[in-house]
Structure formats: structure tokens, C-alpha cells
N, C-alpha and C. Protein backbone atom coordinates (compact mmCIF):
# COMPACT_ATOMS: atom_id res chain seq x y z
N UNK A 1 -10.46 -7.05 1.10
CA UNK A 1 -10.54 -8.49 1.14
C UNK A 1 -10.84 -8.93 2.56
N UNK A 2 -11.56 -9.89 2.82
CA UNK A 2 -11.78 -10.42 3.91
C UNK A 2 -10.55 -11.38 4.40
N UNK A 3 -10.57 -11.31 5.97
CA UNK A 3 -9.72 -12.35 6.50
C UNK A 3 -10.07 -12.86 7.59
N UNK A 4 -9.65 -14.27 7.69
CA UNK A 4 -9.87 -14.97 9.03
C UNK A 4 -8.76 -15.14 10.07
N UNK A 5 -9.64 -15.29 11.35
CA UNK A 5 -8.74 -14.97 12.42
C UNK A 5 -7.83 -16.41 12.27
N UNK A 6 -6.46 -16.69 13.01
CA UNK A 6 -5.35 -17.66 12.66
C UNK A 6 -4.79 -17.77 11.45
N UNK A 7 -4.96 -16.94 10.60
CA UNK A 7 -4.92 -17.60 9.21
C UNK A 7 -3.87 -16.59 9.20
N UNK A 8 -3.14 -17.14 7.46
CA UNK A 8 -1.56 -16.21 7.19
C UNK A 8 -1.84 -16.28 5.93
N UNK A 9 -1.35 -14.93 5.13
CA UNK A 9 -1.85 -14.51 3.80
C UNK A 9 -0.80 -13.85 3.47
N UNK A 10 -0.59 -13.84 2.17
CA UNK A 10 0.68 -12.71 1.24
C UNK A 10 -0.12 -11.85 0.38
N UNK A 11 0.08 -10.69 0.13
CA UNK A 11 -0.95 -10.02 -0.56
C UNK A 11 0.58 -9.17 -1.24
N UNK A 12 0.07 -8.50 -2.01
CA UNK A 12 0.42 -7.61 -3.43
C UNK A 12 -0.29 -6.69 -4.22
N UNK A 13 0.33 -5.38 -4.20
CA UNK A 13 -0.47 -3.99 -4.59
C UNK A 13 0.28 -3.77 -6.02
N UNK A 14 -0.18 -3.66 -6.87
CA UNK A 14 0.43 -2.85 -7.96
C UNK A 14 -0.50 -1.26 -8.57
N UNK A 15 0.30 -0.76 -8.46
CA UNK A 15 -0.84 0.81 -7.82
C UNK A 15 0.29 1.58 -9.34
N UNK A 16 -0.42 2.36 -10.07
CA UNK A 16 -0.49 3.00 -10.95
C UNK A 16 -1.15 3.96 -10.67
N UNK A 17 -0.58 5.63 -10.58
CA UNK A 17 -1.14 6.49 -10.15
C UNK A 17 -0.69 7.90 -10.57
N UNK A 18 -1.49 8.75 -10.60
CA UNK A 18 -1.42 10.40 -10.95
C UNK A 18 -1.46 11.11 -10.20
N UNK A 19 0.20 12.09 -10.07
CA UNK A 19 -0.57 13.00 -9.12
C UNK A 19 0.02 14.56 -9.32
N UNK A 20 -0.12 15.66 -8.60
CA UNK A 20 0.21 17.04 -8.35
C UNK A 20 1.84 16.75 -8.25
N UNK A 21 3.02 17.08 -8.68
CA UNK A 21 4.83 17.40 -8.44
C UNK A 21 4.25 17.47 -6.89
N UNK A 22 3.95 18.41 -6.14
CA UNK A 22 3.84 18.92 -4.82
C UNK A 22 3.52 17.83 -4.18
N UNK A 23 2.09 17.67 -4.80
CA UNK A 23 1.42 16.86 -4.05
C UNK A 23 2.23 14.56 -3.04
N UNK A 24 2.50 14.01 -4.48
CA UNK A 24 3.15 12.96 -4.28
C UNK A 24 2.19 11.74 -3.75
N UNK A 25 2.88 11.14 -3.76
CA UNK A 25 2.20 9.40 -3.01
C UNK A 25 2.35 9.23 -1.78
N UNK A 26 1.54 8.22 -1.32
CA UNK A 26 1.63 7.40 0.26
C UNK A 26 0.78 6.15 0.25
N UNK A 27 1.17 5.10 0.32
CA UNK A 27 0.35 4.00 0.65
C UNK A 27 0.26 3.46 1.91
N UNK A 28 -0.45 2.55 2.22
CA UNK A 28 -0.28 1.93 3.71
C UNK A 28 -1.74 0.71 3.32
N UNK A 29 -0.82 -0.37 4.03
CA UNK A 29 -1.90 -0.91 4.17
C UNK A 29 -2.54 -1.45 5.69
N UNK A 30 -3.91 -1.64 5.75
CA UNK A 30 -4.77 -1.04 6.34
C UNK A 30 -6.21 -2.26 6.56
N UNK A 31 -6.82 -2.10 7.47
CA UNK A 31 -8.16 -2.47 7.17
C UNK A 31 -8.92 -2.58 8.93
N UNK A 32 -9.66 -3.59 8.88
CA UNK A 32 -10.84 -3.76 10.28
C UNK A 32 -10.00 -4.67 11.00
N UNK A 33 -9.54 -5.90 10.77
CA UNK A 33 -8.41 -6.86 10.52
C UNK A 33 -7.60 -6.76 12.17
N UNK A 34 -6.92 -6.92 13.00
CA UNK A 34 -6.30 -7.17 13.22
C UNK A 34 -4.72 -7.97 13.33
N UNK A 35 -3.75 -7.74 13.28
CA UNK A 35 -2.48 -8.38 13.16
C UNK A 35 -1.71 -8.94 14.30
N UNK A 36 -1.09 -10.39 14.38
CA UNK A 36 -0.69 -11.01 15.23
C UNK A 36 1.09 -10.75 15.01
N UNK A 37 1.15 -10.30 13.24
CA UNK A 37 2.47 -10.54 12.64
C UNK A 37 1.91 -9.67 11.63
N UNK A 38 2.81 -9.10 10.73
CA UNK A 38 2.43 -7.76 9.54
C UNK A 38 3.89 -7.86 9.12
N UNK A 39 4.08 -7.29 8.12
CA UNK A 39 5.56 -6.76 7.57
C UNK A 39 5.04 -6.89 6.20
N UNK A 40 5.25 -5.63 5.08
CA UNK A 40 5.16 -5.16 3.99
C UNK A 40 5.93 -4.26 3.52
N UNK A 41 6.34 -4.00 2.29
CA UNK A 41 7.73 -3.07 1.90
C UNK A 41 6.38 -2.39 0.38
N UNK A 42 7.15 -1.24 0.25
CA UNK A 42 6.46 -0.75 -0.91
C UNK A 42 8.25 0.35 -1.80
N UNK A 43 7.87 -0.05 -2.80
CA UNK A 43 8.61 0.19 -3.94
C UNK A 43 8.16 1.25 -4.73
N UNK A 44 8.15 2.30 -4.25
CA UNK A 44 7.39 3.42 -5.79
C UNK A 44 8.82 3.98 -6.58
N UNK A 45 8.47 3.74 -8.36
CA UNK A 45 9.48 4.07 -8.81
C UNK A 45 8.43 4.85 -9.88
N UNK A 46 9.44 6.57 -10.28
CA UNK A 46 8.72 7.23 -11.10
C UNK A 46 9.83 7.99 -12.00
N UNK A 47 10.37 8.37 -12.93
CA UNK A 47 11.32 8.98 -13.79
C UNK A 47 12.49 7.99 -13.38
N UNK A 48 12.81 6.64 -13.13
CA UNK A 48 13.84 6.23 -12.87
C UNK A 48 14.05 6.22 -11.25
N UNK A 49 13.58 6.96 -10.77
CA UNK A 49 13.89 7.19 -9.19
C UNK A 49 13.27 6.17 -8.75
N UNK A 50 13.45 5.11 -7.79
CA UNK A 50 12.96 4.42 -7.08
C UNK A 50 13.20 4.32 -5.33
N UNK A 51 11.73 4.91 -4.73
CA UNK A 51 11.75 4.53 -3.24
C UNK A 51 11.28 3.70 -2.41
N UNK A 52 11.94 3.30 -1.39
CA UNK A 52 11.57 2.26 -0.78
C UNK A 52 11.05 2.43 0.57
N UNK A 53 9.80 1.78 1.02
CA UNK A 53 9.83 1.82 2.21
C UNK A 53 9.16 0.38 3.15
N UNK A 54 9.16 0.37 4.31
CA UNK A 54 9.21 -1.02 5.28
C UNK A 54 7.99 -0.63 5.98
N UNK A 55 6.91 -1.49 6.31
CA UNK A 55 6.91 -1.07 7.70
C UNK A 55 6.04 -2.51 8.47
N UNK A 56 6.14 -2.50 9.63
CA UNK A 56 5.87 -3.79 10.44
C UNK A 56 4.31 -3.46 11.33
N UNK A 57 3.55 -2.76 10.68
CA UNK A 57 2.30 -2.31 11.67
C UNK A 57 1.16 -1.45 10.91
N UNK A 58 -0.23 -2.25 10.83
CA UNK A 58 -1.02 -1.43 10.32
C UNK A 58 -1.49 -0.35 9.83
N UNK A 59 -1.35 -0.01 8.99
CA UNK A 59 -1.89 1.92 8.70
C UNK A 59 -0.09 2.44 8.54
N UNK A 60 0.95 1.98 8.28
CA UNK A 60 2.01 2.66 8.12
C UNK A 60 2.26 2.89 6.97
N UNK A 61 2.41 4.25 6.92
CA UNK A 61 3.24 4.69 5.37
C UNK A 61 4.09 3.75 4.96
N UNK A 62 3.65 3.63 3.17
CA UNK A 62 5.48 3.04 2.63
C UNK A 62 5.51 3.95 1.69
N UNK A 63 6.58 3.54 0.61
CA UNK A 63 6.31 3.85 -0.66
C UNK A 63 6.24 5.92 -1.03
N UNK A 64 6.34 6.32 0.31
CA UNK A 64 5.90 7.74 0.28
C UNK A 64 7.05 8.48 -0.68
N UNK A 65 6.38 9.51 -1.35
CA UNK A 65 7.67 10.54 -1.96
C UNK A 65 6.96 11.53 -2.87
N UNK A 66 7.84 12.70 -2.69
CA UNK A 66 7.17 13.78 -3.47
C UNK A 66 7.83 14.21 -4.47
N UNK A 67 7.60 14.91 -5.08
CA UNK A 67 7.51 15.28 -6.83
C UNK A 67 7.91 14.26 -7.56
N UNK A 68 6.36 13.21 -7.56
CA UNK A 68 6.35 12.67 -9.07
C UNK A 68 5.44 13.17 -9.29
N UNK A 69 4.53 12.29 -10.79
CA UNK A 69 4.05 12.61 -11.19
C UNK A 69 2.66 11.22 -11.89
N UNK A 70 3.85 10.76 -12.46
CA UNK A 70 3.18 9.34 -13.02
C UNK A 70 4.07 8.35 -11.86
N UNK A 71 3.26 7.77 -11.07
CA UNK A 71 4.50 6.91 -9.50
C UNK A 71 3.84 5.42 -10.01
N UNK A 72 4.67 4.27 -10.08
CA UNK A 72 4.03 3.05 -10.29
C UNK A 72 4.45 2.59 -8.96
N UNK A 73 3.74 1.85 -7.99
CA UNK A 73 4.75 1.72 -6.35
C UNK A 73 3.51 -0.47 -6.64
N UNK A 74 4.36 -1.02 -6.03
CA UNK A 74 4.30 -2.54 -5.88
C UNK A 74 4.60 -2.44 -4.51
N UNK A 75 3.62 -3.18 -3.71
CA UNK A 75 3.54 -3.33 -1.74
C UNK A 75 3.67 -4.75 -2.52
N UNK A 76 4.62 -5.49 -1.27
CA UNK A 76 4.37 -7.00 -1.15
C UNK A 76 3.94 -7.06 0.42
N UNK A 77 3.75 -8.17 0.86
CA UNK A 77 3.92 -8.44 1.99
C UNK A 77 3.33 -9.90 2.30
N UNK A 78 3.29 -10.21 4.34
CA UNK A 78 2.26 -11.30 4.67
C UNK A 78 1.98 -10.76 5.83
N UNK A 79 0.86 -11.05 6.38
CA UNK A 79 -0.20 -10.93 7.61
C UNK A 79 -0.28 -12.05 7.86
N UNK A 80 -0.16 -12.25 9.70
CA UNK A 80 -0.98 -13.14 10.28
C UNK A 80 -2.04 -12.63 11.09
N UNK A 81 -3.23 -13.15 11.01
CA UNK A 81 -4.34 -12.72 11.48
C UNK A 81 -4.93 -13.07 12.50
N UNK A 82 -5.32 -12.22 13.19
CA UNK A 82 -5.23 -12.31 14.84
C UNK A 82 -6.53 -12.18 14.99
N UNK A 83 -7.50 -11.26 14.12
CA UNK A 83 -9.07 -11.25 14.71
C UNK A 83 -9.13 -10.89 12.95
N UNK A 84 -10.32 -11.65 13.03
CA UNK A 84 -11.00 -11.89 11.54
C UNK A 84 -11.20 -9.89 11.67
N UNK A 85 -11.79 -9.94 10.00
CA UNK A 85 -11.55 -8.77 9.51
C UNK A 85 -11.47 -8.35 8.24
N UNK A 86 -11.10 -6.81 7.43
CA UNK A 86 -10.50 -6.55 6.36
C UNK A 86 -9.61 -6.43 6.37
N UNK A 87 -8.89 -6.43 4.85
CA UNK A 87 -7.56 -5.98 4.66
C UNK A 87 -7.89 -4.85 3.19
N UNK A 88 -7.29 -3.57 3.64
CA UNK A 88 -7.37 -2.92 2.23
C UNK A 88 -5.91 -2.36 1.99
N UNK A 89 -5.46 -1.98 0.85
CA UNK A 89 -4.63 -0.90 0.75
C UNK A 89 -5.34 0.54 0.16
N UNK A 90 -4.39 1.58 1.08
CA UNK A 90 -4.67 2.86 1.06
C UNK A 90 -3.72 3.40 0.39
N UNK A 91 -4.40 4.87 0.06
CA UNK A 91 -3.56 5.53 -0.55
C UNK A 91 -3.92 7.00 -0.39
N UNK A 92 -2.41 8.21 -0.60
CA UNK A 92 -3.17 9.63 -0.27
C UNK A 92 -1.86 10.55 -1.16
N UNK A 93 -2.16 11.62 -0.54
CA UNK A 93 -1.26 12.55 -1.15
C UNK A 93 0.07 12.33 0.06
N UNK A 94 1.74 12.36 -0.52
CA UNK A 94 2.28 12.71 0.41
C UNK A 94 2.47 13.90 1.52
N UNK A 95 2.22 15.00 0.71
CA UNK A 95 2.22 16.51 1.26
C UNK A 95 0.84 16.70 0.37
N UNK A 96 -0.40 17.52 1.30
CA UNK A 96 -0.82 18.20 1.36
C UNK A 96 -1.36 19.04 -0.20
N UNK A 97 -1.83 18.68 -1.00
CA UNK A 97 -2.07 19.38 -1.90
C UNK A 97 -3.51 19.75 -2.30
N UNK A 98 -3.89 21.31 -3.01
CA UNK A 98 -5.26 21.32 -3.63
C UNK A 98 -5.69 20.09 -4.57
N UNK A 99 -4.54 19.97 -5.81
CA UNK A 99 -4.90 19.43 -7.00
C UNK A 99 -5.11 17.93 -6.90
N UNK A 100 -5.81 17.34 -7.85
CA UNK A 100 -5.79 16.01 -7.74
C UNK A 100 -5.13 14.68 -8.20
N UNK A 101 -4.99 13.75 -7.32
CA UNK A 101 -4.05 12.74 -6.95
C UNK A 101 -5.13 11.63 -7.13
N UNK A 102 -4.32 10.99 -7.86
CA UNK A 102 -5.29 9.50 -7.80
C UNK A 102 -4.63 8.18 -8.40
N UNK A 103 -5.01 6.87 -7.73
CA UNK A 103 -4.83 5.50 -8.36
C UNK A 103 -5.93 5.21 -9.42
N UNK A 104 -4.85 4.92 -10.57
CA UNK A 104 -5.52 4.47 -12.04
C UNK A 104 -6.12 3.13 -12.01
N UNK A 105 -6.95 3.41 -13.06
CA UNK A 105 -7.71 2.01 -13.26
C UNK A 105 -6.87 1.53 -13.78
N UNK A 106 -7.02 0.05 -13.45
CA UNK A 106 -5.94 -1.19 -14.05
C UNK A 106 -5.24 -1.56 -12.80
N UNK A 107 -5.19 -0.76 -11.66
CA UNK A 107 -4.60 -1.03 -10.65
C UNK A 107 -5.00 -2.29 -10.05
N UNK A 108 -4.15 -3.01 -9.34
CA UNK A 108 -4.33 -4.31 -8.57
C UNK A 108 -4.36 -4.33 -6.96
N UNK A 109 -4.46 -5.37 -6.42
CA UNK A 109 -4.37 -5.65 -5.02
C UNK A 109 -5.13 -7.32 -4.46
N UNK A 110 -3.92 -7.66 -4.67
CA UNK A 110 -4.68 -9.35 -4.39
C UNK A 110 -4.06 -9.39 -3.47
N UNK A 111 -4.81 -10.92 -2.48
CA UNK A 111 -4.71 -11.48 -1.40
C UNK A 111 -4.66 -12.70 -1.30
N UNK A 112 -3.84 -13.53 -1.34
CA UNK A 112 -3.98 -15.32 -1.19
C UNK A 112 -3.75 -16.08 0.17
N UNK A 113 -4.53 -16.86 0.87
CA UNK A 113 -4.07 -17.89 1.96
C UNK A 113 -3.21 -18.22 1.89
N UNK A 114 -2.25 -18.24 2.46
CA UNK A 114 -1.08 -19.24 2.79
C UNK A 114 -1.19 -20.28 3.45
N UNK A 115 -0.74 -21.42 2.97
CA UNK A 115 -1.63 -23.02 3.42
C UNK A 115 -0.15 -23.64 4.08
């Protein structure tokens, strides 16, 4: 998603995903973008287990954890924007694996102005 510089936005990931026991999740969100202000939490819950993670700075892991399998993880957050730019969310394996890991279709990731 695109963003403009001064501006303040709340965005929201709902990430549905497959992966390797070994392998696991990691999100972060991310982009070209610059941040004046950041803070986002990510929630991955998979067999009942639910983890949490924080973080206050671009490109930081949340949400990370290994041996699931089917992981549903929800990022909230808001950005203030310091130099126009993107905003994406990312995603990877937590540890290192051959097999493949991936976010399902149906997955989300919106972005709204905050006025």
C-alpha cells in the first residue's frame, strides 16, 4: 500500500498459512516507507496455542513460532509516516527449512488513513 509523508494509518493482517512442523512462521511488517512512530503486535494462534509478539520498528519479527502447521496470525497496528513510501507485510519461515511454507489465498492486509 502506498503512504504519505505526515500522515497516520492503522493497518491489519489476517494471514492464513501452511507450513513444514520445523519449518514455522514469521511476519514483520515492512516496506520503502519510512516511520516517525510504528508499533504493531501479531497474534499467531495454531492447535489452540496462541503467540504473541510486539514490535516498535520496521522489518521486526512478530508472531514468530515453530512447529505449526496450519498458523492463522492477525498483525494490528498504526504508523506515522515520516517519508512517503510503501507499506507491506512480510512473511518467512521461522527456522530454516527445505519444505514449503506459504500464506493462503483469502489472506488479507488492509490499510486505512487515520483522519
Amino acid at each position: 500500500a502506498n503512504v504519505a509523508a505526515g500522515k497516520i494509518y492503522r493497518f491489519e493482517a489476517k494471514l492464513y498459512t501452511t507450513s513444514n512442523v520445523a519449518g514455522g512462521v514469521q511476519f514483520a511488517i515492512a516496506g520503502t516507507a519510512t516511520a516517525t512512530a510504528i508499533i504493531y503486535e501479531g497474534l499467531t494462534t495454531d492447535a489452540g496455542l496462541t503467540t504473541q509478539g510486539r514490535a516498535a520498528a520496521l522489518g521486526t519479527a512478530v508472531g514468530a513460532v515453530t512447529a505449526v502447521t496450519a498458523a492463522y496470525t492477525v498483525i494490528t497496528g498504526t504508523i506515522t509516516v515520516n517519508a512517503a513510501g510503501t507499506i507491506t507485510c512480510q512473511f518467512a519461515q521461522n527456522a530454516s527449512n527445505g519444505a514449503a511454507s506459504s500464506v493462503l489465498v483469502g489472506s488479507t492486509f488492509s490499510i486505512i488513513e487515520m483522519l
